[in-house]
C-alpha atoms as a PDB file:
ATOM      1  CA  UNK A   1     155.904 228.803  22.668  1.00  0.00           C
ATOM      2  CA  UNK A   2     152.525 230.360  22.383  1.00  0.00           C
ATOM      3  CA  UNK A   3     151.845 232.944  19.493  1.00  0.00           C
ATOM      4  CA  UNK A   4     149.509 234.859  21.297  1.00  0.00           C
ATOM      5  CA  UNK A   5     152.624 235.705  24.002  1.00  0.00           C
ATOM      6  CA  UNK A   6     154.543 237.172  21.005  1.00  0.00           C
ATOM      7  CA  UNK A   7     153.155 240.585  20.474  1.00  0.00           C
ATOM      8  CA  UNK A   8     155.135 241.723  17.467  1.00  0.00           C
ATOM      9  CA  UNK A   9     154.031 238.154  15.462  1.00  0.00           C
ATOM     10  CA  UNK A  10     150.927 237.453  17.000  1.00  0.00           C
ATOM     11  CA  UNK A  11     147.925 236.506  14.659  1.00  0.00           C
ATOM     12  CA  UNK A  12     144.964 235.385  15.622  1.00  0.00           C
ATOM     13  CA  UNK A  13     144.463 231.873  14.084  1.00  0.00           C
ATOM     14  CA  UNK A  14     140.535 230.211  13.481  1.00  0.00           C
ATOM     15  CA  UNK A  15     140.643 226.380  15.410  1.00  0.00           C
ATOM     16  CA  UNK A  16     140.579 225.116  11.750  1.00  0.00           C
ATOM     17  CA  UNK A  17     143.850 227.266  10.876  1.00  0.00           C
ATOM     18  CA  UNK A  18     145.666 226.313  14.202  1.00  0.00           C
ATOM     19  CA  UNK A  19     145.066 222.417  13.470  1.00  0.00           C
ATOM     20  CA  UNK A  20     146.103 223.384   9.922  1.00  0.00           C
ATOM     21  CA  UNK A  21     149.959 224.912  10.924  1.00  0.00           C
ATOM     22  CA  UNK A  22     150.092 221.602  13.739  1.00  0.00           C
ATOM     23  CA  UNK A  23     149.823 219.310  10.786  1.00  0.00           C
ATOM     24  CA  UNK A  24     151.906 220.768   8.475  1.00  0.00           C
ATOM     25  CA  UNK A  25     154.829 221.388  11.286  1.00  0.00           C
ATOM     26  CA  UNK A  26     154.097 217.688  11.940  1.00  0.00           C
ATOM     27  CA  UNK A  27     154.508 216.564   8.477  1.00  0.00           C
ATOM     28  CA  UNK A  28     157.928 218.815   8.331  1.00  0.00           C
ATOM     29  CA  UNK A  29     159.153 217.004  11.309  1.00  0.00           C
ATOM     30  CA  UNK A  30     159.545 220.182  13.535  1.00  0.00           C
ATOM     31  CA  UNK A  31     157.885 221.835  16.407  1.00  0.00           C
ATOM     32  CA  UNK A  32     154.985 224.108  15.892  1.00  0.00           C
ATOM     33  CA  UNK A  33     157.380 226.528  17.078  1.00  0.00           C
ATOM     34  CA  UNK A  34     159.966 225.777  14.969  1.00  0.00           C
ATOM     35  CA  UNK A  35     157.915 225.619  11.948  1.00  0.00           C
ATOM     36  CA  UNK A  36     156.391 228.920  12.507  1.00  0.00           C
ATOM     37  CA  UNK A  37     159.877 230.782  13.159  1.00  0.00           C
ATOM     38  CA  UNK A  38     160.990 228.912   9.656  1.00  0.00           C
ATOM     39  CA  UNK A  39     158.125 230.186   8.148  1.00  0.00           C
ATOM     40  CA  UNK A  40     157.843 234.010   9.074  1.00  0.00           C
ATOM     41  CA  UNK A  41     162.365 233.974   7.984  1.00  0.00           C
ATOM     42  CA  UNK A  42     161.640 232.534   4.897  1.00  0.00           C
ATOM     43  CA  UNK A  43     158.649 234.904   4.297  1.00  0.00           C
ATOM     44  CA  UNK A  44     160.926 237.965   5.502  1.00  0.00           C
ATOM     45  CA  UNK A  45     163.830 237.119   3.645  1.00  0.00           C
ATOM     46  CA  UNK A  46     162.221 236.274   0.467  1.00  0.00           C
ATOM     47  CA  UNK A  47     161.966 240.186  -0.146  1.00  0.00           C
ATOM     48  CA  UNK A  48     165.620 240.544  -0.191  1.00  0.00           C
ATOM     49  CA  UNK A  49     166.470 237.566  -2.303  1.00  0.00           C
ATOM     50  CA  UNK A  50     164.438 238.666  -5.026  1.00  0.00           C
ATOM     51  CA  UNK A  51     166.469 242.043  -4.882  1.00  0.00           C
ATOM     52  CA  UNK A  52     169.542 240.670  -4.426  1.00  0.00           C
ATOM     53  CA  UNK A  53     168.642 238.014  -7.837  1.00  0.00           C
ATOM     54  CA  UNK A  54     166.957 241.247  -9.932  1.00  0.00           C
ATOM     55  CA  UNK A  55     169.742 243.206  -8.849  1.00  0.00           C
ATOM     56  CA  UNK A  56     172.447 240.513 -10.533  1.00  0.00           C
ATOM     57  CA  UNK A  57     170.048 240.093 -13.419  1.00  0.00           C
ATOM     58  CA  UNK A  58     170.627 243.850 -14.124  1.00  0.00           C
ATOM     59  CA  UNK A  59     174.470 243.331 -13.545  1.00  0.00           C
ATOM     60  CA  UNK A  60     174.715 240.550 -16.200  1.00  0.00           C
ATOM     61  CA  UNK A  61     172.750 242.293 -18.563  1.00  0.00           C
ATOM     62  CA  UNK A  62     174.734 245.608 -18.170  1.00  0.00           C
ATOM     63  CA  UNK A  63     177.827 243.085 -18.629  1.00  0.00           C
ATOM     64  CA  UNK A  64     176.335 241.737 -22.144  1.00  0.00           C
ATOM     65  CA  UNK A  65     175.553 244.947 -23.522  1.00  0.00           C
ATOM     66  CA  UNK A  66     178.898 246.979 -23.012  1.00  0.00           C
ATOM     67  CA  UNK A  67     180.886 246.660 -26.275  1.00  0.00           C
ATOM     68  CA  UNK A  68     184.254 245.308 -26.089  1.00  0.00           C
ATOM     69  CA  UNK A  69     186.700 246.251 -28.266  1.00  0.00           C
ATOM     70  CA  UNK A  70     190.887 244.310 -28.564  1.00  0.00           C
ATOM     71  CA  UNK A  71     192.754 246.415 -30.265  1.00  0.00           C
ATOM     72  CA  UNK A  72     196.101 244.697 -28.857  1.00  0.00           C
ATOM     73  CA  UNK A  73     197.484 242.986 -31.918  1.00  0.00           C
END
């Protein structure tokens, strides 16, 4: 796959920054393509994950501070 045919994630890369992503898809064992895909997920969904975890932070803390009271003897 060729970047530069994807409009919507196309980025033009220096030569030094295109050997740069062919190494480091090497060293992960994938594709460049594959790599690439990984990486712009990961980036997008990163976003969302940090919601979702302050989002149950908030929960758990709203959890801690109500005040429970057993009056059942």
């Amino acid at each position: 796959m060729d970047l530069a045919q994807v409009s919507a994630l196309s980025v033009p890369l220096a030569a030094t920054e295109h050997d740069q992503v062919q190494r480091a898809a090497a060293a992960a064992g994938q594709s460049v393509e594959e790599f690439v895909r990984a990486a712009v997920l990961d980036a997008a969904i990163d976003p969302f994950r940090d919601a979702l975890d302050q989002a149950a932070d908030a929960v758990a803390r709203a959890a801690e501070d109500r005040i429970q009271h057993d009056y059942a003897d």
